[in-house]
PDB file of N, CA and C in Angstrom:
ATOM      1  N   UNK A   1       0.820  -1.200   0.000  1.00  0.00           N
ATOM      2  CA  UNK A   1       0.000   0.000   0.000  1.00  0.00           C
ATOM      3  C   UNK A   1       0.861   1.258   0.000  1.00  0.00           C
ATOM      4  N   UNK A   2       1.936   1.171   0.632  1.00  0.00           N
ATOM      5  CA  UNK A   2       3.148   2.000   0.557  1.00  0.00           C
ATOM      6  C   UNK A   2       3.581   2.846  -0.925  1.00  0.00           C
ATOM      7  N   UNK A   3       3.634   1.816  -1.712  1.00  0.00           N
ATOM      8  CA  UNK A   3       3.940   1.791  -2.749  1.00  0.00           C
ATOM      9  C   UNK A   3       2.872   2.793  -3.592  1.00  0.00           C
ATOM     10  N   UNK A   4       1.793   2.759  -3.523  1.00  0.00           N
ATOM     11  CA  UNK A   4       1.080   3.561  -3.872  1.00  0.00           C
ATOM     12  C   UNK A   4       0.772   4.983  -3.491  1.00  0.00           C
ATOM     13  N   UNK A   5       0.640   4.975  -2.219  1.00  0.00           N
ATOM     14  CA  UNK A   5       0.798   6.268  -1.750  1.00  0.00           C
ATOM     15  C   UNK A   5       2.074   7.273  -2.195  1.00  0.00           C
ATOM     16  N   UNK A   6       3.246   7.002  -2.600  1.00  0.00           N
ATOM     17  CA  UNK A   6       4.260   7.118  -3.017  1.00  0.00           C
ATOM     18  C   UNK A   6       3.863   7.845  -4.399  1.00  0.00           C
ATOM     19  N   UNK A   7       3.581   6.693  -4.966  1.00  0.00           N
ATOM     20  CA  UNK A   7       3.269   6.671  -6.805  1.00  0.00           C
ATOM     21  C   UNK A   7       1.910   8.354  -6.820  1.00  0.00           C
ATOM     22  N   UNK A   8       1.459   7.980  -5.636  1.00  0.00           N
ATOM     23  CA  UNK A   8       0.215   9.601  -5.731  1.00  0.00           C
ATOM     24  C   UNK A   8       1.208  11.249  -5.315  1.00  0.00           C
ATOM     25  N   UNK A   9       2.000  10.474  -4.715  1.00  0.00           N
ATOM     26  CA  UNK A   9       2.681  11.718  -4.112  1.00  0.00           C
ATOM     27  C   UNK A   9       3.488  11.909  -5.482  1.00  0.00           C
ATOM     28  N   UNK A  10       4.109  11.760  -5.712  1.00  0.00           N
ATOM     29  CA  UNK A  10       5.353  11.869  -6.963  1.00  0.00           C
ATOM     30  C   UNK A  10       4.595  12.083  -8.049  1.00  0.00           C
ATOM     31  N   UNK A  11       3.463  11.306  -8.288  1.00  0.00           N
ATOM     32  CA  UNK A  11       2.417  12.597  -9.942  1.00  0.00           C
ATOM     33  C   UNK A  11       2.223  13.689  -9.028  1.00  0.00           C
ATOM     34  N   UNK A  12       1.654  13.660  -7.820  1.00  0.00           N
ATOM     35  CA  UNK A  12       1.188  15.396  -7.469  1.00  0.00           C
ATOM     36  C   UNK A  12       2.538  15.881  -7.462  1.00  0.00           C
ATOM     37  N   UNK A  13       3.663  15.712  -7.086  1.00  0.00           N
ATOM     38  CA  UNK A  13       4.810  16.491  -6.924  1.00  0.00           C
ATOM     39  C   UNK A  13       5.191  17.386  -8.365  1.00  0.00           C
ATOM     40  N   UNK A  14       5.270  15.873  -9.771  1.00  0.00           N
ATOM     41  CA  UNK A  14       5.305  16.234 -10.791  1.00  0.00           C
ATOM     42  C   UNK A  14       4.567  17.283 -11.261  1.00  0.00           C
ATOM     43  N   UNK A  15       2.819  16.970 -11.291  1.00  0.00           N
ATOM     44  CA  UNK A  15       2.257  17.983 -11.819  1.00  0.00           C
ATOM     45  C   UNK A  15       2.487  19.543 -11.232  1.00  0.00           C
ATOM     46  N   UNK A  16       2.462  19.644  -9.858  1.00  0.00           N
ATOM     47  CA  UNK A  16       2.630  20.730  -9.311  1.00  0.00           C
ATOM     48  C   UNK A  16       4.070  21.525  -9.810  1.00  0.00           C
ATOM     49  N   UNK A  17       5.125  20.720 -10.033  1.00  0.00           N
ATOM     50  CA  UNK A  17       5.968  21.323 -10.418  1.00  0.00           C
ATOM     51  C   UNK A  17       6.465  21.786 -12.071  1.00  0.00           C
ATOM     52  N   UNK A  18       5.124  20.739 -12.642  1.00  0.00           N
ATOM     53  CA  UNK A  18       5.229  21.334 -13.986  1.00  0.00           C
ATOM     54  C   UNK A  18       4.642  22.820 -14.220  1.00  0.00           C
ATOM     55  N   UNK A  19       3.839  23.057 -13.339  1.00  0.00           N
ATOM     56  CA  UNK A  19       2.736  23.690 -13.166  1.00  0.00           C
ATOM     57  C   UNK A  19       3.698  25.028 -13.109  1.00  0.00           C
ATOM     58  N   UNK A  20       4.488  24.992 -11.975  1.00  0.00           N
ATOM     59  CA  UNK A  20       5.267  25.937 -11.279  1.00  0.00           C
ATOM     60  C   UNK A  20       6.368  26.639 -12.237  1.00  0.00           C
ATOM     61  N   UNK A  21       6.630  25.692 -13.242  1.00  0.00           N
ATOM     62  CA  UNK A  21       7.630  25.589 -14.311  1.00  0.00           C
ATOM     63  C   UNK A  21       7.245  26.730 -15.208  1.00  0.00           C
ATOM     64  N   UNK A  22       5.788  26.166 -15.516  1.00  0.00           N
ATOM     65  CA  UNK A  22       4.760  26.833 -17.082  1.00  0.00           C
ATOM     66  C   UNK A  22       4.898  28.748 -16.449  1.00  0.00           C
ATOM     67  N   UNK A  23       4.420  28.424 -14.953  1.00  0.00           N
ATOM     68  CA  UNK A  23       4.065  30.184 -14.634  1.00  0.00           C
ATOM     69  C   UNK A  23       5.077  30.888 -14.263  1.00  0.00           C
ATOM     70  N   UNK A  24       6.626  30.347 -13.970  1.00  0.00           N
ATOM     71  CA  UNK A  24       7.945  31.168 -13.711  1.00  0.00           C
ATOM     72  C   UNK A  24       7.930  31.865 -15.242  1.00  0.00           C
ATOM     73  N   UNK A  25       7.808  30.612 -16.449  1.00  0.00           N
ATOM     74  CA  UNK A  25       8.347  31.435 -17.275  1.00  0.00           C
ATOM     75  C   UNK A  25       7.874  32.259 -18.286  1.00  0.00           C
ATOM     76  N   UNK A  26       5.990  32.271 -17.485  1.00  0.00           N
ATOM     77  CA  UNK A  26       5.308  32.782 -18.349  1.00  0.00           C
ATOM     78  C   UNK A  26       5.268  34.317 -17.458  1.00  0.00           C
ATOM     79  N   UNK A  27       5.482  34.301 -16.338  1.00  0.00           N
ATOM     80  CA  UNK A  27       5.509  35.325 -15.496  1.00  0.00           C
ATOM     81  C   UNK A  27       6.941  35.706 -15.267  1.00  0.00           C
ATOM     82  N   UNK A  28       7.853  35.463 -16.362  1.00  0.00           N
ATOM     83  CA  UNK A  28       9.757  35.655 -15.965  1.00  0.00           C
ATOM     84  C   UNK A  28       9.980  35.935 -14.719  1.00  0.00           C
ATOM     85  N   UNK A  29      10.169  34.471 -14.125  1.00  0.00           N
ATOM     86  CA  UNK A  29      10.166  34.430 -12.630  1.00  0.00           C
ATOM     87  C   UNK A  29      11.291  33.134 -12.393  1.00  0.00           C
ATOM     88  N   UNK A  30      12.515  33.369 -12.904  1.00  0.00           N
ATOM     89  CA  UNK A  30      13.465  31.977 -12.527  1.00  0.00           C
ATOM     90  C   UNK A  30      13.342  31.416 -11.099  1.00  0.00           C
ATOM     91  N   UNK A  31      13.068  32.182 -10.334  1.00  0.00           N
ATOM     92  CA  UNK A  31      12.891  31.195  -8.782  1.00  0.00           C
ATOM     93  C   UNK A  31      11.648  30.546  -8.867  1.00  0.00           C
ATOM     94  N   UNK A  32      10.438  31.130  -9.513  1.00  0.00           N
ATOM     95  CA  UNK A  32       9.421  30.152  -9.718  1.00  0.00           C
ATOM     96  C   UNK A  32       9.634  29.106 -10.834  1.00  0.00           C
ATOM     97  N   UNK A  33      10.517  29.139 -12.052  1.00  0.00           N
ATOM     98  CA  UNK A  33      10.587  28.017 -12.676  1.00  0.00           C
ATOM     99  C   UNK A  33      11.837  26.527 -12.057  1.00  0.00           C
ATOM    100  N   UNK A  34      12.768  27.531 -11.252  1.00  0.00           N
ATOM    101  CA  UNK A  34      14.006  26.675 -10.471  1.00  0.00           C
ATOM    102  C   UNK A  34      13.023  25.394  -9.216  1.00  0.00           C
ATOM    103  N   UNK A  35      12.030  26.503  -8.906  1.00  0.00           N
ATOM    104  CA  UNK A  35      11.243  25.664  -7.688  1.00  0.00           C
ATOM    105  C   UNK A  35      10.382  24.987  -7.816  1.00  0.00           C
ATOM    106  N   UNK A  36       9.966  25.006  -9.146  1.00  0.00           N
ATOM    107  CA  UNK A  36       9.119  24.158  -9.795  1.00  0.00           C
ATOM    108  C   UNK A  36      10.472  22.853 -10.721  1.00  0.00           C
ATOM    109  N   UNK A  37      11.260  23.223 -11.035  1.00  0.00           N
ATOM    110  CA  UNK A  37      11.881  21.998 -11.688  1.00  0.00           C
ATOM    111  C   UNK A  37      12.227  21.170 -10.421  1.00  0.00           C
ATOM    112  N   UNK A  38      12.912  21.434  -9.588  1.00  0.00           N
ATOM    113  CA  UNK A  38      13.288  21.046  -8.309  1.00  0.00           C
ATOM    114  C   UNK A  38      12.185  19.868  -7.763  1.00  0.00           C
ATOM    115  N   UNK A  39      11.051  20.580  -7.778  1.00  0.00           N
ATOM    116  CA  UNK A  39       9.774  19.566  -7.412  1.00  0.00           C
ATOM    117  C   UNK A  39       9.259  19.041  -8.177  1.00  0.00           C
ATOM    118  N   UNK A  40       9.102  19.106  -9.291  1.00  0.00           N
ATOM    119  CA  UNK A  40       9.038  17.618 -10.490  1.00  0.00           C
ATOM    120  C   UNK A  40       9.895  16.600 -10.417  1.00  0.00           C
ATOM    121  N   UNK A  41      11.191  16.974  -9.883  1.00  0.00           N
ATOM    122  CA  UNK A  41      12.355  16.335 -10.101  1.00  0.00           C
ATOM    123  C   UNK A  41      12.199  14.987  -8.672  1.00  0.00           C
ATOM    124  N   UNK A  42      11.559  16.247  -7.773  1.00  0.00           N
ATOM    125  CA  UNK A  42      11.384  14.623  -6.651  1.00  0.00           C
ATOM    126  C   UNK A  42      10.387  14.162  -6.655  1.00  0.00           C
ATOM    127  N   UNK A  43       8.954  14.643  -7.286  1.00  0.00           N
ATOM    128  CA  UNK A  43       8.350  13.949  -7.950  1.00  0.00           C
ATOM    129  C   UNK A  43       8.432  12.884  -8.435  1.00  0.00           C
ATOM    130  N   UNK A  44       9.521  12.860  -9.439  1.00  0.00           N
ATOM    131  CA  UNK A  44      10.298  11.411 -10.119  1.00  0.00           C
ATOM    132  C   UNK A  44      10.553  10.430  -9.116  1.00  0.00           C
ATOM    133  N   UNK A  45      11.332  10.992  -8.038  1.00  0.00           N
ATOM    134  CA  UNK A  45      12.043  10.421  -7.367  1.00  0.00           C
ATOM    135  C   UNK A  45      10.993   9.274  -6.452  1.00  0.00           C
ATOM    136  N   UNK A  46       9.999  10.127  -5.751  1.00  0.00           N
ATOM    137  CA  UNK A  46       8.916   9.444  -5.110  1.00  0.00           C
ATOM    138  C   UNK A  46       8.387   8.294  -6.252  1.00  0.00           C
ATOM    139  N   UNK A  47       7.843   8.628  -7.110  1.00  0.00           N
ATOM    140  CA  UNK A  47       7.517   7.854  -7.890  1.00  0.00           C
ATOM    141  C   UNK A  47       8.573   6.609  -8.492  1.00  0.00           C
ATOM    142  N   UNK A  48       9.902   6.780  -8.804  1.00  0.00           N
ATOM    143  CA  UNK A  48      10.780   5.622  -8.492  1.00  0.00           C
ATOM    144  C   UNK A  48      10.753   4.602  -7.480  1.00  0.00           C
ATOM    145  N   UNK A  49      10.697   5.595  -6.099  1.00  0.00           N
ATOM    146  CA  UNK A  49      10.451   4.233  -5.112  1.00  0.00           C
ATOM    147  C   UNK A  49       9.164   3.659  -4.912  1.00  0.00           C
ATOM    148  N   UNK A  50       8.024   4.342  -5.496  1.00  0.00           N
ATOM    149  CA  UNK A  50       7.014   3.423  -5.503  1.00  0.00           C
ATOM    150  C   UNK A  50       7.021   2.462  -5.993  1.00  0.00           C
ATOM    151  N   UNK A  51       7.307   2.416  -7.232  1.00  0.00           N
ATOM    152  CA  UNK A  51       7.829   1.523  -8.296  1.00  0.00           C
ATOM    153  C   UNK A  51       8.549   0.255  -7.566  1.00  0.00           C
ATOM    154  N   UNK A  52       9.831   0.904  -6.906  1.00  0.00           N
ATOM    155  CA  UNK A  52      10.944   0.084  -6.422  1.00  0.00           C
ATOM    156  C   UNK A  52       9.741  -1.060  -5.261  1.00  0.00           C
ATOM    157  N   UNK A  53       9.440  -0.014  -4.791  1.00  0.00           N
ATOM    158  CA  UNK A  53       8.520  -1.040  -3.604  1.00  0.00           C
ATOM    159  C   UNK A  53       7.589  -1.790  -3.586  1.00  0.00           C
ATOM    160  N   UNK A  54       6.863  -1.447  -4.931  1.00  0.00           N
ATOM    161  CA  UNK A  54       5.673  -2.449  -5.538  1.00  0.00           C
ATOM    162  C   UNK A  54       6.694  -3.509  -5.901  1.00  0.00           C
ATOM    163  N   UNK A  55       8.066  -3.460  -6.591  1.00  0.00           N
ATOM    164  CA  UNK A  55       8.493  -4.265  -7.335  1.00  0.00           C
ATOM    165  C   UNK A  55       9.184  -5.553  -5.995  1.00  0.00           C
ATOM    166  N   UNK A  56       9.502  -4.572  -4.737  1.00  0.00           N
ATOM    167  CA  UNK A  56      10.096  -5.441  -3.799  1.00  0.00           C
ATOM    168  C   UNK A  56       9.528  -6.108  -2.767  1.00  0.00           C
ATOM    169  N   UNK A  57       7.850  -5.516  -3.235  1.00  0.00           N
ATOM    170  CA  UNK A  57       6.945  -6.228  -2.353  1.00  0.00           C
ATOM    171  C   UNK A  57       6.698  -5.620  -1.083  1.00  0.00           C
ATOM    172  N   UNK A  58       7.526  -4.638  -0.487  1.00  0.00           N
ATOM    173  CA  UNK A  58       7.495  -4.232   0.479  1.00  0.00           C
ATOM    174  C   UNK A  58       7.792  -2.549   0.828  1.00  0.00           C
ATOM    175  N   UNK A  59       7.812  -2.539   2.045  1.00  0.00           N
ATOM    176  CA  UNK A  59       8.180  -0.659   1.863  1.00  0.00           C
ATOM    177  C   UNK A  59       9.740  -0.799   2.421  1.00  0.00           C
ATOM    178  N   UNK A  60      10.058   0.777   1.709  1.00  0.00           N
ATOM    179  CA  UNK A  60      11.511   0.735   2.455  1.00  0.00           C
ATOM    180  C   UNK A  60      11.444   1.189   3.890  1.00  0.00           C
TER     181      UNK A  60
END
């Protein structure tokens, strides 16, 4: 179940930080597009270990 909760956190991380990405640079705002790549990026990351943990059966 771990594993999933994970996999929800890391799309919301993603989307939010794509999100954050679109309005730094539509609003020329590099700390809003830096803080938005930043949080897509662990987005990924969460979403890797969901992955990892569905795949290992267990949580870390």
């Amino acid at each position: 179940m771990g594993e999933f909760k994970e996999n929800v956190k890391g799309m919301t991380n993603e989307a939010i930080g794509n999100t954050k990405q679109v309005i730094g640079d539509a609003t020329n705002n590099p700390e809003l597009e830096t803080e938005g790549k930043l949080q897509e990026e662990k987005g990924e990351a969460q979403y890797v270990k969901g992955d990892l943990e569905d795949a290992a059966g267990n949580e870390f």
